[in-house]
C-alpha atoms as a PDB file:
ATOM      1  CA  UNK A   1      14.496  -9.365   5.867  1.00  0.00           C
ATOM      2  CA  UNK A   2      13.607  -6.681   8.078  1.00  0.00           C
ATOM      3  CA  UNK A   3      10.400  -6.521   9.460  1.00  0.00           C
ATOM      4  CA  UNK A   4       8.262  -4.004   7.605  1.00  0.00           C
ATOM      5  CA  UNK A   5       4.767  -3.028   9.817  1.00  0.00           C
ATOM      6  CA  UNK A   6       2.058  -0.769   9.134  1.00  0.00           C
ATOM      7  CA  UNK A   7      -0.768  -0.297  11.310  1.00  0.00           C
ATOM      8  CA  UNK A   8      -4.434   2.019  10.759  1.00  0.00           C
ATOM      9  CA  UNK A   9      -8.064   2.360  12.936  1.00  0.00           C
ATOM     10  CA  UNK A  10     -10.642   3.652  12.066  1.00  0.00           C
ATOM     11  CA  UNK A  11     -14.230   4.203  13.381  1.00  0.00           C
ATOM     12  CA  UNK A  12     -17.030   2.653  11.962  1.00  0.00           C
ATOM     13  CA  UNK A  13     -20.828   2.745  12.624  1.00  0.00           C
ATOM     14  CA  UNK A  14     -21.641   1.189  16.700  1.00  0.00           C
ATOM     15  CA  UNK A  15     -24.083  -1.683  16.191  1.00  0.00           C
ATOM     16  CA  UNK A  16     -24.760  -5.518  16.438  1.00  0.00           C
ATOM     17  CA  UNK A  17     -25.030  -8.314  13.728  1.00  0.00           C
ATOM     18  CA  UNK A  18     -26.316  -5.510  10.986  1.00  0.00           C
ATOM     19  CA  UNK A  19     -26.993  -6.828   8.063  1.00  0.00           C
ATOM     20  CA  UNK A  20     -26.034  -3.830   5.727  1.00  0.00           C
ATOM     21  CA  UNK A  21     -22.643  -2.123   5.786  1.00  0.00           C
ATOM     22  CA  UNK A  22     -23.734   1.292   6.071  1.00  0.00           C
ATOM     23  CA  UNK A  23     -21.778   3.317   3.164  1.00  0.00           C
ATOM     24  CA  UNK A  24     -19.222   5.066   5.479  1.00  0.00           C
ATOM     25  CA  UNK A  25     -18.409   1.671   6.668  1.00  0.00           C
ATOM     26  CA  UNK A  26     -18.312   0.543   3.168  1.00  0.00           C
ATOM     27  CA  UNK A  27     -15.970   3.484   2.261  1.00  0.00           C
ATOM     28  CA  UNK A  28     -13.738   2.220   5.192  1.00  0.00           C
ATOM     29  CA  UNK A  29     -13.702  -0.911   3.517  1.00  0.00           C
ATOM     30  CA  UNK A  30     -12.781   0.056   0.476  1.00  0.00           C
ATOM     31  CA  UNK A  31      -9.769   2.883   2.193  1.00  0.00           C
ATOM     32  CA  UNK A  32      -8.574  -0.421   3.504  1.00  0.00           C
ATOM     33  CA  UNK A  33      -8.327  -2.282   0.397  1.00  0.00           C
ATOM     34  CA  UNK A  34      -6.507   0.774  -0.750  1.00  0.00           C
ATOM     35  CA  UNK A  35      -4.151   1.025   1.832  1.00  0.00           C
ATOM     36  CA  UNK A  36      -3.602  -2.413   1.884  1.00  0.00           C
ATOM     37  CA  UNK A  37      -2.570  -2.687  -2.151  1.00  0.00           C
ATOM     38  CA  UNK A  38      -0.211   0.389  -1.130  1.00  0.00           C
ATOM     39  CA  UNK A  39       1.540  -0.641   1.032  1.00  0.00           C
ATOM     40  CA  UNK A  40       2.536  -4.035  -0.268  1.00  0.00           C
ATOM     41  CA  UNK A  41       3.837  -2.284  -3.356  1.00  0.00           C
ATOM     42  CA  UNK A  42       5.904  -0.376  -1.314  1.00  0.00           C
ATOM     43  CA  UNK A  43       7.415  -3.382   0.661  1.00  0.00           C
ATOM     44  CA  UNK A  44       8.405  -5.239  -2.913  1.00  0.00           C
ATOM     45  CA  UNK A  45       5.646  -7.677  -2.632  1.00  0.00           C
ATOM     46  CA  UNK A  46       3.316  -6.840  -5.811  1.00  0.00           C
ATOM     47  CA  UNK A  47       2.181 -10.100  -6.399  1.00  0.00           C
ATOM     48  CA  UNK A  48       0.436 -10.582  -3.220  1.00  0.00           C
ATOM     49  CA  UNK A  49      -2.044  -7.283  -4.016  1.00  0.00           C
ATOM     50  CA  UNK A  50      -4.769  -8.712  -5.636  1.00  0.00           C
ATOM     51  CA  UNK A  51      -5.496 -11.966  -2.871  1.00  0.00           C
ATOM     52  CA  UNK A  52      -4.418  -9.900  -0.023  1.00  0.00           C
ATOM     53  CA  UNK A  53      -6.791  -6.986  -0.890  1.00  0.00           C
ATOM     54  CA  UNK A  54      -9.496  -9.604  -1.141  1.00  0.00           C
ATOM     55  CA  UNK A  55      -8.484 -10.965   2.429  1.00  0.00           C
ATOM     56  CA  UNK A  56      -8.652  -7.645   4.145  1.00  0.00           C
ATOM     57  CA  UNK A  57     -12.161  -6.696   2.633  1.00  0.00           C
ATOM     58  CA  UNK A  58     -13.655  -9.669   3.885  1.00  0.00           C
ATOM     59  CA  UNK A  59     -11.938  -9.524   7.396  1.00  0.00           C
ATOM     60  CA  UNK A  60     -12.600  -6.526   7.193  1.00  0.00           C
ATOM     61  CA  UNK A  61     -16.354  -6.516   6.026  1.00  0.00           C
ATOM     62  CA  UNK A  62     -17.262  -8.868   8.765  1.00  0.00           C
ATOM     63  CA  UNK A  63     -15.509  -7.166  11.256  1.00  0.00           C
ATOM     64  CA  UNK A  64     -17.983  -4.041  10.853  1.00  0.00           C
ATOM     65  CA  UNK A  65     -20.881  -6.511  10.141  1.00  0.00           C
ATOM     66  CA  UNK A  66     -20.552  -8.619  13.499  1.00  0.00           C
ATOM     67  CA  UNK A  67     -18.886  -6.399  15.878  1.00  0.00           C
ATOM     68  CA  UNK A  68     -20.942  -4.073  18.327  1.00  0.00           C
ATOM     69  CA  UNK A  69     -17.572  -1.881  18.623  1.00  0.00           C
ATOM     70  CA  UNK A  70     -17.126   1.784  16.810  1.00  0.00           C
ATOM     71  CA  UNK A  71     -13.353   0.852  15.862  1.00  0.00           C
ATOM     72  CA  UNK A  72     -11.155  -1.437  13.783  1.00  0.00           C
ATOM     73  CA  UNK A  73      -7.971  -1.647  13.461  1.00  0.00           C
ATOM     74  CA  UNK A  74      -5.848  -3.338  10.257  1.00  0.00           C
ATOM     75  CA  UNK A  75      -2.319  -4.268  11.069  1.00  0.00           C
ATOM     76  CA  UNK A  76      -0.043  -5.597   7.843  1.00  0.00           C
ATOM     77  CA  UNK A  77       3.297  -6.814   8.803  1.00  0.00           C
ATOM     78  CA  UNK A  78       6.092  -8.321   6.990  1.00  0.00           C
ATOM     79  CA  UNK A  79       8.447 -10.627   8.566  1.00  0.00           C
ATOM     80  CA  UNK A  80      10.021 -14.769   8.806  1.00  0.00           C
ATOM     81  CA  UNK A  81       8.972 -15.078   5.238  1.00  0.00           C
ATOM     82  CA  UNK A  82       4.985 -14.335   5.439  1.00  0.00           C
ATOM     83  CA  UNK A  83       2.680 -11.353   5.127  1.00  0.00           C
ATOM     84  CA  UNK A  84       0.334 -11.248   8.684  1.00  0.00           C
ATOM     85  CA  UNK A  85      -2.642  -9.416   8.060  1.00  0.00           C
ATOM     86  CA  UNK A  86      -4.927  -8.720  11.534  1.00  0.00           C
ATOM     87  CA  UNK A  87      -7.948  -7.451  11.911  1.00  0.00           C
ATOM     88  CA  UNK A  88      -9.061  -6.288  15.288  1.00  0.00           C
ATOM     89  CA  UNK A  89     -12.840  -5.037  16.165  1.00  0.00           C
ATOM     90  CA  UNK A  90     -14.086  -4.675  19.565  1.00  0.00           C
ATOM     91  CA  UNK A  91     -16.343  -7.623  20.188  1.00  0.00           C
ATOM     92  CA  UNK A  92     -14.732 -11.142  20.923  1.00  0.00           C
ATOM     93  CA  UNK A  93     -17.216 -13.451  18.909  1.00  0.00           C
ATOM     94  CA  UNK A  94     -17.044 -17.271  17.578  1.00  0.00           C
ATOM     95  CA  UNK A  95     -16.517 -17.380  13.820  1.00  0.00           C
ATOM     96  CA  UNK A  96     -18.187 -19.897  11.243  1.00  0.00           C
ATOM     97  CA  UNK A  97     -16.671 -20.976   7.862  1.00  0.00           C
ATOM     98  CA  UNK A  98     -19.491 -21.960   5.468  1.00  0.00           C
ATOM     99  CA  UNK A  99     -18.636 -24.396   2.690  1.00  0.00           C
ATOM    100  CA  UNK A 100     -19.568 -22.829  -0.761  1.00  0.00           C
ATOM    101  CA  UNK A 101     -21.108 -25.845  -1.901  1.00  0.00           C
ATOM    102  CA  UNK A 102     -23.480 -26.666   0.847  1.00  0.00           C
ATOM    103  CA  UNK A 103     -24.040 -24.191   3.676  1.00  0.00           C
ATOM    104  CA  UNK A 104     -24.761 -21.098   1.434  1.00  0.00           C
ATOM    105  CA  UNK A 105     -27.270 -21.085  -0.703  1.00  0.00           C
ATOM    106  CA  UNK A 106     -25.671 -21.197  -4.411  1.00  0.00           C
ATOM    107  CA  UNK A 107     -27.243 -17.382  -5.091  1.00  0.00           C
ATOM    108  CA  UNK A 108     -26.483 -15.881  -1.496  1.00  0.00           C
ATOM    109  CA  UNK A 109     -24.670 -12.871  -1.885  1.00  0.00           C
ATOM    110  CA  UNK A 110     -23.203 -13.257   2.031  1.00  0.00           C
ATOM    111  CA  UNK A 111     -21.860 -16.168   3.715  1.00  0.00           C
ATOM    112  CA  UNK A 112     -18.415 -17.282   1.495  1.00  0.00           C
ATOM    113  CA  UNK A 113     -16.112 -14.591   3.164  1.00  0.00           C
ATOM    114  CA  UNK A 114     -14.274 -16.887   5.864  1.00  0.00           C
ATOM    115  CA  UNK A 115     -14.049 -19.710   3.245  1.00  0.00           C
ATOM    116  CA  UNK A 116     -12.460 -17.200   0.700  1.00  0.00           C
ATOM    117  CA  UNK A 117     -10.009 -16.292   3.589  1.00  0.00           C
ATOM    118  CA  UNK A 118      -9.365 -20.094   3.818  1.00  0.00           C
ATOM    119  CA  UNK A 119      -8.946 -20.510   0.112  1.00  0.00           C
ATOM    120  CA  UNK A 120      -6.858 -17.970  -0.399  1.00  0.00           C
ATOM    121  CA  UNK A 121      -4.579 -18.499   2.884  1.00  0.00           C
ATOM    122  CA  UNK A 122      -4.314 -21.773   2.216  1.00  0.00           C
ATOM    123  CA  UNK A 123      -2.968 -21.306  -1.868  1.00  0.00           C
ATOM    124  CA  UNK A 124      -0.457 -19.638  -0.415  1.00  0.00           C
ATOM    125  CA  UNK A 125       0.817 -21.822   2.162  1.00  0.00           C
ATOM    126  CA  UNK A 126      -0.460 -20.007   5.018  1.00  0.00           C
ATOM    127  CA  UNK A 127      -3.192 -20.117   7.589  1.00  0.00           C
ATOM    128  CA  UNK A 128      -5.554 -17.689   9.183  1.00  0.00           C
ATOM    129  CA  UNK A 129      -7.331 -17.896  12.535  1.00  0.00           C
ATOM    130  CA  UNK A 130      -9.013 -16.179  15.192  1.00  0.00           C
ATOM    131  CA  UNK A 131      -7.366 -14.788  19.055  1.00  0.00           C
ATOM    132  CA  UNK A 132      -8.240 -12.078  21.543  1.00  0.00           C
ATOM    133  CA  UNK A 133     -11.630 -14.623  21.899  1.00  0.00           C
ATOM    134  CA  UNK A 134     -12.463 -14.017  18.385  1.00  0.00           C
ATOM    135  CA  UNK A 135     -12.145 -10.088  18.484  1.00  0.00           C
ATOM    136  CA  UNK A 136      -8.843 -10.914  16.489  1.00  0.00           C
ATOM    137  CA  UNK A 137      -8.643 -12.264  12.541  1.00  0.00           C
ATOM    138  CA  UNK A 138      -5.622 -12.948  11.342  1.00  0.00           C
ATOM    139  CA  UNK A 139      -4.146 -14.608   8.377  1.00  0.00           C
ATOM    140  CA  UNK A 140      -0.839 -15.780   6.974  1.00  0.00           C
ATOM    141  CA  UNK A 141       0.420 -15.193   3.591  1.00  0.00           C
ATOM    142  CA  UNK A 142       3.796 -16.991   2.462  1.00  0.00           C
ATOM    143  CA  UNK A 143       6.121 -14.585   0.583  1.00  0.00           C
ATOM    144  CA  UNK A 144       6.941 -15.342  -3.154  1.00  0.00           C
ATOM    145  CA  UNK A 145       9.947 -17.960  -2.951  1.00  0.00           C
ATOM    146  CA  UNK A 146       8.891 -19.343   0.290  1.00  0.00           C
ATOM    147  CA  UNK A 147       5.861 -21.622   0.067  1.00  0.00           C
ATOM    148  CA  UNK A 148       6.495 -25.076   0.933  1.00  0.00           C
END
């Protein structure tokens, strides 16, 4: 299969560890989501919409919420059998996966987003991760017909 790519930035809100998404922010979110569902139904790969979309929002989400940069950039790719999904922000940073059972409280709203991404990568026998010192998230989604 030919690789298929797709590629968007945007500017979000400058600031540090905020704890609200300010709604233009949340608008970019949700333009990503969008794009996102879009474009995979374009390259053939419906099935993937509904987890992927989830993926980007929260790589997405925390991107804006822990990055002191004013730009993100989401780059989808198709090619050797998976889906990569990247999020860049301008901040390198340390990430922390929080167990659902025990290091969120059970009615915290925040806090799941990295173990959804983990879930959800991990269903569909890929992997996610972090590079560019953590200014990078990226996950791995197997195609239809090619999980192991």
């Amino acid at each position: 299969m030919a690789e298929d790519l797709m590629s968007v930035c945007f500017c979000v809100s400058p600031g540090s560890n905020r704890r609200d998404v300010a709604e233009p922010d949340a608008r970019r979110v949700q333009m990503a989501r969008r794009v996102t569902a879009a474009w995979l139904r374009c390259c053939g790969q419906p099935d993937l919409v509904d987890d992927a979309t989830l993926i980007v929002s929260e790589l997405v989400t925390n991107a804006i919420v822990h990055s002191s940069g004013s730009q993100v950039t989401l780059t989808l790719a198709i090619r050797d059998g998976f889906l990569h999904i990247a999020v860049h922000d301008e901040t390198p940073g340390d990430f922390t996966v929080h167990n659902a059972d025990s290091d969120a409280a059970s009615d915290a709203e925040r806090g799941r987003g990295l173990f959804l991404v983990d879930h959800l990568a991990d269903a569909h026998g890929g992997t996610w991760g972090t590079s560019d010192e953590g200014a990078t998230t990226w996950c791995h989604l197997a195609l239809a017909g090619t999980c192991q």
